[in-house]
PDB file of N, CA and C in Angstrom:
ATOM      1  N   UNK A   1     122.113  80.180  84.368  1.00  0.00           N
ATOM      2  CA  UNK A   1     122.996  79.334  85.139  1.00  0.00           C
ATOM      3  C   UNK A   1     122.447  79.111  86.552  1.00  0.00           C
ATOM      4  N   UNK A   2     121.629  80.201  87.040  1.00  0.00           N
ATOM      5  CA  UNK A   2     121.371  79.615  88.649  1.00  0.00           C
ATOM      6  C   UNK A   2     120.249  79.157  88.503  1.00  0.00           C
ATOM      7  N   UNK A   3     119.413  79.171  87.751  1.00  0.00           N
ATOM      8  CA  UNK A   3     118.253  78.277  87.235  1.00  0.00           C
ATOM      9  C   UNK A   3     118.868  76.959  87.536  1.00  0.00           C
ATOM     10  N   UNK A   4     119.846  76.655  86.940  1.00  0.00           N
ATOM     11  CA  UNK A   4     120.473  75.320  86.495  1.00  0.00           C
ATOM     12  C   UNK A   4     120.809  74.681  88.098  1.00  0.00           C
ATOM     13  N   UNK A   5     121.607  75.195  88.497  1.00  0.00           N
ATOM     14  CA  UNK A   5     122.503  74.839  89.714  1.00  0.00           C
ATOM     15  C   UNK A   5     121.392  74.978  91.087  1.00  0.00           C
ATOM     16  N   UNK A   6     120.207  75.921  90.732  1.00  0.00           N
ATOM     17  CA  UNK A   6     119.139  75.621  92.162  1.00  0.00           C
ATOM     18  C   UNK A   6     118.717  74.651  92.120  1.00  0.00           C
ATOM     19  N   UNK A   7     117.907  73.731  90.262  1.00  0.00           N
ATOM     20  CA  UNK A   7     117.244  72.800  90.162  1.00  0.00           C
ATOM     21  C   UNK A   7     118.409  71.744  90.660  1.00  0.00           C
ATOM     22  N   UNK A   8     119.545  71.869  89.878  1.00  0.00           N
ATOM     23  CA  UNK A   8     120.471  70.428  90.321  1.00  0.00           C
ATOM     24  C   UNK A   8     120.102  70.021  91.688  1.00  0.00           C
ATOM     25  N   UNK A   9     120.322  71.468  92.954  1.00  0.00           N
ATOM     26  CA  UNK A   9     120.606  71.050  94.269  1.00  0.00           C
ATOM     27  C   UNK A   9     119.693  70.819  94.884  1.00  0.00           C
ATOM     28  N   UNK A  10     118.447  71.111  94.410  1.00  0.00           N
ATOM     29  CA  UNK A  10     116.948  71.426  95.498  1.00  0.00           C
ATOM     30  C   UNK A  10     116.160  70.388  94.733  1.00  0.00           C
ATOM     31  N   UNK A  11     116.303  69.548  93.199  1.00  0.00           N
ATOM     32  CA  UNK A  11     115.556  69.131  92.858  1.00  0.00           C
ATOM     33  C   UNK A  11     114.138  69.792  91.897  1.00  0.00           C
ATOM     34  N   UNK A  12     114.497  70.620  92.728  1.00  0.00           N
ATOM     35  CA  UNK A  12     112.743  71.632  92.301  1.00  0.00           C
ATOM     36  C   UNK A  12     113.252  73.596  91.075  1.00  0.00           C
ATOM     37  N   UNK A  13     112.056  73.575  90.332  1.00  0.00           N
ATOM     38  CA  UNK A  13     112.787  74.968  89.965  1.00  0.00           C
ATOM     39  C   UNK A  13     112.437  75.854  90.423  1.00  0.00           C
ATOM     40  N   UNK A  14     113.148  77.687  90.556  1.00  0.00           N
ATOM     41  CA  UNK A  14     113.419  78.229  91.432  1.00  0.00           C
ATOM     42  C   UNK A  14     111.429  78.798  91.331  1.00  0.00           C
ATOM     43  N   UNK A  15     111.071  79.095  90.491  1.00  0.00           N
ATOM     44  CA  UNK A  15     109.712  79.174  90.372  1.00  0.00           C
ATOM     45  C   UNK A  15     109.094  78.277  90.783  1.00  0.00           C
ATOM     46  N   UNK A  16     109.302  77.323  90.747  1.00  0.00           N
ATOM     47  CA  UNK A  16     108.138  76.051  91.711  1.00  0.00           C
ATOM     48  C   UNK A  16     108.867  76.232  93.071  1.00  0.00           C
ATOM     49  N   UNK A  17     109.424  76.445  93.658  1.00  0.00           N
ATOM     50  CA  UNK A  17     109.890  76.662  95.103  1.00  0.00           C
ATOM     51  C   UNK A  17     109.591  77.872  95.588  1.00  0.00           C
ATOM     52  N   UNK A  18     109.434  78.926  94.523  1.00  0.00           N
ATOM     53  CA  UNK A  18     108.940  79.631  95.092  1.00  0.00           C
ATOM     54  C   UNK A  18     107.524  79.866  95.553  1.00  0.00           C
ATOM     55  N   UNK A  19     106.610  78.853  94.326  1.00  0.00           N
ATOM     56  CA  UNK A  19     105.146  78.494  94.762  1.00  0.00           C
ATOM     57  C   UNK A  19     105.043  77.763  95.841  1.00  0.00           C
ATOM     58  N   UNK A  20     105.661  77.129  96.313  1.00  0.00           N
ATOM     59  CA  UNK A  20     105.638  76.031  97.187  1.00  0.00           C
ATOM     60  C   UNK A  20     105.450  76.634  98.377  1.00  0.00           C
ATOM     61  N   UNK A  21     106.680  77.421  98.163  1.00  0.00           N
ATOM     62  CA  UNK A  21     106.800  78.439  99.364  1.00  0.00           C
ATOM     63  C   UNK A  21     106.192  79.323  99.704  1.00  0.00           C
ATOM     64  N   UNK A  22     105.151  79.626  99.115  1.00  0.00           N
ATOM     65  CA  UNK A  22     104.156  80.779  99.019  1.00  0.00           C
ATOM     66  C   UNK A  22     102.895  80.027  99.516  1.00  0.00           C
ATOM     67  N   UNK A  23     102.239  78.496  99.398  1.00  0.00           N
ATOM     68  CA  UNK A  23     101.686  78.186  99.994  1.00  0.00           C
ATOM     69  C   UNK A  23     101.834  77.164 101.002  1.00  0.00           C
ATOM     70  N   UNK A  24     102.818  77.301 101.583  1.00  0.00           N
ATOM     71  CA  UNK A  24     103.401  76.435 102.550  1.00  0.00           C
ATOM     72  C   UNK A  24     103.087  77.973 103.552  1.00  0.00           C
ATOM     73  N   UNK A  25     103.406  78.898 103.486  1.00  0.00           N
ATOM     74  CA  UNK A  25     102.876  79.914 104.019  1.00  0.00           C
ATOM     75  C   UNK A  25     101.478  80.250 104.162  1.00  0.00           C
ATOM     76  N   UNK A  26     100.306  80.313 102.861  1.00  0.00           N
ATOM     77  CA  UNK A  26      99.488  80.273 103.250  1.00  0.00           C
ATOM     78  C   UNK A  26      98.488  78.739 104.464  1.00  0.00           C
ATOM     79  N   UNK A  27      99.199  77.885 103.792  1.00  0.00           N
ATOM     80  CA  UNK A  27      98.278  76.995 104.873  1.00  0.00           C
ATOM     81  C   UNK A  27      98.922  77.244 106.604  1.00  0.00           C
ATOM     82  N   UNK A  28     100.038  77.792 106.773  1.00  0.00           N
ATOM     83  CA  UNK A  28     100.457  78.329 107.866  1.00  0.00           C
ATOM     84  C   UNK A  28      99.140  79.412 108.021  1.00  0.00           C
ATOM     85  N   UNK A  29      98.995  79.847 107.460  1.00  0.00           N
ATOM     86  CA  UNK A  29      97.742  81.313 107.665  1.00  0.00           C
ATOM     87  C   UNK A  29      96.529  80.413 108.224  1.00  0.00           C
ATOM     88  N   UNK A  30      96.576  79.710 107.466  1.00  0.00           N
ATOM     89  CA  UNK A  30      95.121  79.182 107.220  1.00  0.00           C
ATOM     90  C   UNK A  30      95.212  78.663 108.818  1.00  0.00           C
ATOM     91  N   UNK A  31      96.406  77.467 109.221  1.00  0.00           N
ATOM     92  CA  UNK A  31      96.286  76.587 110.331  1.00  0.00           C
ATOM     93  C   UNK A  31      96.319  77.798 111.670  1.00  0.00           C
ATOM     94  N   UNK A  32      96.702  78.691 110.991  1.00  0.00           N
ATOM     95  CA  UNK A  32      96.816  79.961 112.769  1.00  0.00           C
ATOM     96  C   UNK A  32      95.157  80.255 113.045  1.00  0.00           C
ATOM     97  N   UNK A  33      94.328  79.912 112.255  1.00  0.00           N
ATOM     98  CA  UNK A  33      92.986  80.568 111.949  1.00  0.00           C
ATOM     99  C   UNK A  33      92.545  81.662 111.210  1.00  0.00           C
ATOM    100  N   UNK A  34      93.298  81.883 110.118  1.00  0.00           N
ATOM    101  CA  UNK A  34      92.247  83.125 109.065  1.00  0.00           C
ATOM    102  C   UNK A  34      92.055  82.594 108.285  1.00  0.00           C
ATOM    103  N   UNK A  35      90.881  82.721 108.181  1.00  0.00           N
ATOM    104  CA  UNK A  35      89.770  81.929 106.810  1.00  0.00           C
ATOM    105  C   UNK A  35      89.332  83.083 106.033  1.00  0.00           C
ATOM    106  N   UNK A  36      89.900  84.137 105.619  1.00  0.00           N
ATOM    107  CA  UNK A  36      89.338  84.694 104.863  1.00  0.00           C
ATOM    108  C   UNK A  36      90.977  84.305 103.520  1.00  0.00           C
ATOM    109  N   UNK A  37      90.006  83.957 102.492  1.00  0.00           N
ATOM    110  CA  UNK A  37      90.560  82.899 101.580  1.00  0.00           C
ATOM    111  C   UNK A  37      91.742  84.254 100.642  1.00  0.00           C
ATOM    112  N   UNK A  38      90.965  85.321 100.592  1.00  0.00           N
ATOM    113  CA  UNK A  38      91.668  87.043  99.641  1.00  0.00           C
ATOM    114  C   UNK A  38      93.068  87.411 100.180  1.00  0.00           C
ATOM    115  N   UNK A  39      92.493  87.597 101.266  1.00  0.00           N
ATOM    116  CA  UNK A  39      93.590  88.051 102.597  1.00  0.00           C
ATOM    117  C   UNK A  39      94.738  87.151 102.335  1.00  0.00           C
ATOM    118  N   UNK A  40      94.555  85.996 102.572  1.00  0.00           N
ATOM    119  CA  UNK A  40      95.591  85.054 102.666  1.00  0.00           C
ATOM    120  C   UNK A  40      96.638  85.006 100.920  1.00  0.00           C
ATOM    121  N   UNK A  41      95.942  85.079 100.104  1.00  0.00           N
ATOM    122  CA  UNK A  41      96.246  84.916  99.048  1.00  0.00           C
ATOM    123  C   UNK A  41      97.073  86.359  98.757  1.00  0.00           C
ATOM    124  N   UNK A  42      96.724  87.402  98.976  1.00  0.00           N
ATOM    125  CA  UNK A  42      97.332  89.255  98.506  1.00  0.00           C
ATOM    126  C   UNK A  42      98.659  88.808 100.043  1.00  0.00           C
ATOM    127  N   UNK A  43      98.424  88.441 101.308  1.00  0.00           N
ATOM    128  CA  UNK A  43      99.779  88.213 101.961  1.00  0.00           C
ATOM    129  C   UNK A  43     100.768  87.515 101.581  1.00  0.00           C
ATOM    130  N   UNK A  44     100.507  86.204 100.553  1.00  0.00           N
ATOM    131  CA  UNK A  44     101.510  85.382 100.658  1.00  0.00           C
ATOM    132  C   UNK A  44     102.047  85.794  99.178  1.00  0.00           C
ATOM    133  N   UNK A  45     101.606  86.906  98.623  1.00  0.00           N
ATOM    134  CA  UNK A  45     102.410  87.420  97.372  1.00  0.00           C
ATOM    135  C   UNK A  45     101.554  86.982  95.990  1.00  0.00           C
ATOM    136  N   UNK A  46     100.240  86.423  96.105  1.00  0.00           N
ATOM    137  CA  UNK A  46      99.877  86.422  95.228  1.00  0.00           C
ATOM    138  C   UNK A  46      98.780  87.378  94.831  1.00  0.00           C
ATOM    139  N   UNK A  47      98.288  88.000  93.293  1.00  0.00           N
ATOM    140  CA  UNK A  47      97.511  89.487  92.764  1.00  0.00           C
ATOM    141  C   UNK A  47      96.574  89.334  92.702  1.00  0.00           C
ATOM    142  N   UNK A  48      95.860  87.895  92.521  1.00  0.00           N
ATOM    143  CA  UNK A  48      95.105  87.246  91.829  1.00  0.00           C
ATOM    144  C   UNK A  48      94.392  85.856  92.855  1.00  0.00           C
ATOM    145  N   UNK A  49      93.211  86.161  93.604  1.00  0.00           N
ATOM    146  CA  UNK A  49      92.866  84.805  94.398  1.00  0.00           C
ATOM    147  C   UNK A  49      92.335  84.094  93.666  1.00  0.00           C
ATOM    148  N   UNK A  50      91.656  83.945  92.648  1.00  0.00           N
ATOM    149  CA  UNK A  50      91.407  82.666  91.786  1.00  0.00           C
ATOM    150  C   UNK A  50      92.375  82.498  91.398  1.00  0.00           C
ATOM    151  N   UNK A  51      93.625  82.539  90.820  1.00  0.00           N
ATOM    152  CA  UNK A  51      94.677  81.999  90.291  1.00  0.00           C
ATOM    153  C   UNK A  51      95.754  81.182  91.647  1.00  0.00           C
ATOM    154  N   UNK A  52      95.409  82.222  93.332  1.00  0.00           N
ATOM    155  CA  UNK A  52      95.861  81.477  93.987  1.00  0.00           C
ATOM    156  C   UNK A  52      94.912  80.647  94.667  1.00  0.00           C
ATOM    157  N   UNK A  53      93.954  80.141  94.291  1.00  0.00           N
ATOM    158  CA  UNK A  53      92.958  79.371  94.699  1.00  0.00           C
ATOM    159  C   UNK A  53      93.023  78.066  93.671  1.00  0.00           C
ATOM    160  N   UNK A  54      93.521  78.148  92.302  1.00  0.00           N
ATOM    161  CA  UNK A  54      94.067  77.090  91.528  1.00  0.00           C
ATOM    162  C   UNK A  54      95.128  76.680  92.137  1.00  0.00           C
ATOM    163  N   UNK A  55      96.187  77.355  91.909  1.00  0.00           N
ATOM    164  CA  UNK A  55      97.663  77.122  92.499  1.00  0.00           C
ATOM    165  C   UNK A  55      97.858  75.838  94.148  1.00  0.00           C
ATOM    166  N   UNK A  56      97.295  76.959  95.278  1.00  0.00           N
ATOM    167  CA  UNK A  56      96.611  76.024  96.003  1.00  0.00           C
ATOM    168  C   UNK A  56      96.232  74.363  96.127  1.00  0.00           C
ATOM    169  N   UNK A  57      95.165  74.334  94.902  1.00  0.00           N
ATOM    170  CA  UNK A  57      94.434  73.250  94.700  1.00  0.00           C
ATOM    171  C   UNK A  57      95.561  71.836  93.982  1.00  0.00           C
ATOM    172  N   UNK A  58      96.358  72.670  93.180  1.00  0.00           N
ATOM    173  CA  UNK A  58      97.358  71.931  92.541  1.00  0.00           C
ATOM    174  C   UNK A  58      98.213  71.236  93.591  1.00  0.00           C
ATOM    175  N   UNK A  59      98.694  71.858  94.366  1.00  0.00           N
ATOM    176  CA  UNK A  59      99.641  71.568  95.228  1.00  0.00           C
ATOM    177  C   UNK A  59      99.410  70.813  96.463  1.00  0.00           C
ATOM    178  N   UNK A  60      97.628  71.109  96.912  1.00  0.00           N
ATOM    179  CA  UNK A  60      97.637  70.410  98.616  1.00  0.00           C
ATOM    180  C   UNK A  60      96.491  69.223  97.926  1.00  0.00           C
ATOM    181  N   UNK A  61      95.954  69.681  97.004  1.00  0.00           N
ATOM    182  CA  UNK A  61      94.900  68.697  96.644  1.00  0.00           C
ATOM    183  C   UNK A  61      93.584  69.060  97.009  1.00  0.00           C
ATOM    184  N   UNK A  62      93.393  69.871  97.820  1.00  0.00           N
ATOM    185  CA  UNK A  62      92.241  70.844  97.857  1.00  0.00           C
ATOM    186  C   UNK A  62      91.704  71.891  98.079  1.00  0.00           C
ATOM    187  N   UNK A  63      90.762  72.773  97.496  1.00  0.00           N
ATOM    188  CA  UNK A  63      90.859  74.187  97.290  1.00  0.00           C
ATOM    189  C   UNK A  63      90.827  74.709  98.961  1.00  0.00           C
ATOM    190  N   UNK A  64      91.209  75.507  98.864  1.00  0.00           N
ATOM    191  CA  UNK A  64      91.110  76.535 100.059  1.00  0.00           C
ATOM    192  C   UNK A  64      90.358  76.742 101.111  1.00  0.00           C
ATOM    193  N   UNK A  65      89.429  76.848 100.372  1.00  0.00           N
ATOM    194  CA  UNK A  65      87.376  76.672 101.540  1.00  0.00           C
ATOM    195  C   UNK A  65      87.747  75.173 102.368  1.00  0.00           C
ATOM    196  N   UNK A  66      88.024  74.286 101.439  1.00  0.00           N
ATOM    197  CA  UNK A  66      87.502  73.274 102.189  1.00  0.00           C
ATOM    198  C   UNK A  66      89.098  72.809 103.053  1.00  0.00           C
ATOM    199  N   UNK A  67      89.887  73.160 103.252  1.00  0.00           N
ATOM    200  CA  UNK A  67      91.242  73.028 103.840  1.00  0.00           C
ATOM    201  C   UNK A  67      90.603  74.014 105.309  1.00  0.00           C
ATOM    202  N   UNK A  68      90.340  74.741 104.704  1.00  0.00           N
ATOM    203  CA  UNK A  68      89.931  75.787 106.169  1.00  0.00           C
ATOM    204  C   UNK A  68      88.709  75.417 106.359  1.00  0.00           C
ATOM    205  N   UNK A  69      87.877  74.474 106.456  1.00  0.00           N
ATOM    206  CA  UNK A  69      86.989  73.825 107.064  1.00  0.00           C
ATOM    207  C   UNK A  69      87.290  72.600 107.773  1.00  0.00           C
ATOM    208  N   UNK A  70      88.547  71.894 107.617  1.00  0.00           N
ATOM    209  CA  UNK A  70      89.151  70.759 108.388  1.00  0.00           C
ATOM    210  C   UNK A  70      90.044  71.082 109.194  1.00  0.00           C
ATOM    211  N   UNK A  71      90.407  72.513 108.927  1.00  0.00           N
ATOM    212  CA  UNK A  71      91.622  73.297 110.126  1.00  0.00           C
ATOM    213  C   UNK A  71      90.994  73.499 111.185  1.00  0.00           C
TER     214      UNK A  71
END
């Protein structure tokens, strides 16, 4: 049921908001200046930096390295 009633109100499901939100945080990391790509990924709650280095890529449109090379 709150599955139901988060997507109704937010549009989004509570698992994709929570990704969202996890790298809406890391590019906050990224824009303060830490470029170390691990770090950023084990802070913002993810186990796995290639999986948050996909995730990432899905969402801003480009991987990580090169986001923190235009920051």
């Amino acid at each position: 049921h709150f599955g139901a009633q988060f997507k109704k109100v937010t549009g989004v499901g509570f698992k994709n908001y929570i990704t969202i939100t996890r790298i809406s945080a890391a590019k906050a990391m990224f824009d303060s200046g830490e470029k170390n790509i691990t770090k950023v990924a084990f802070a913002c709650g993810f186990n796995d930096s290639n999986y948050f280095i996909k995730v990432f890529k899905e969402i801003m449109g480009t991987t990580p390295k090169k986001y923190t090379t235009t920051v």
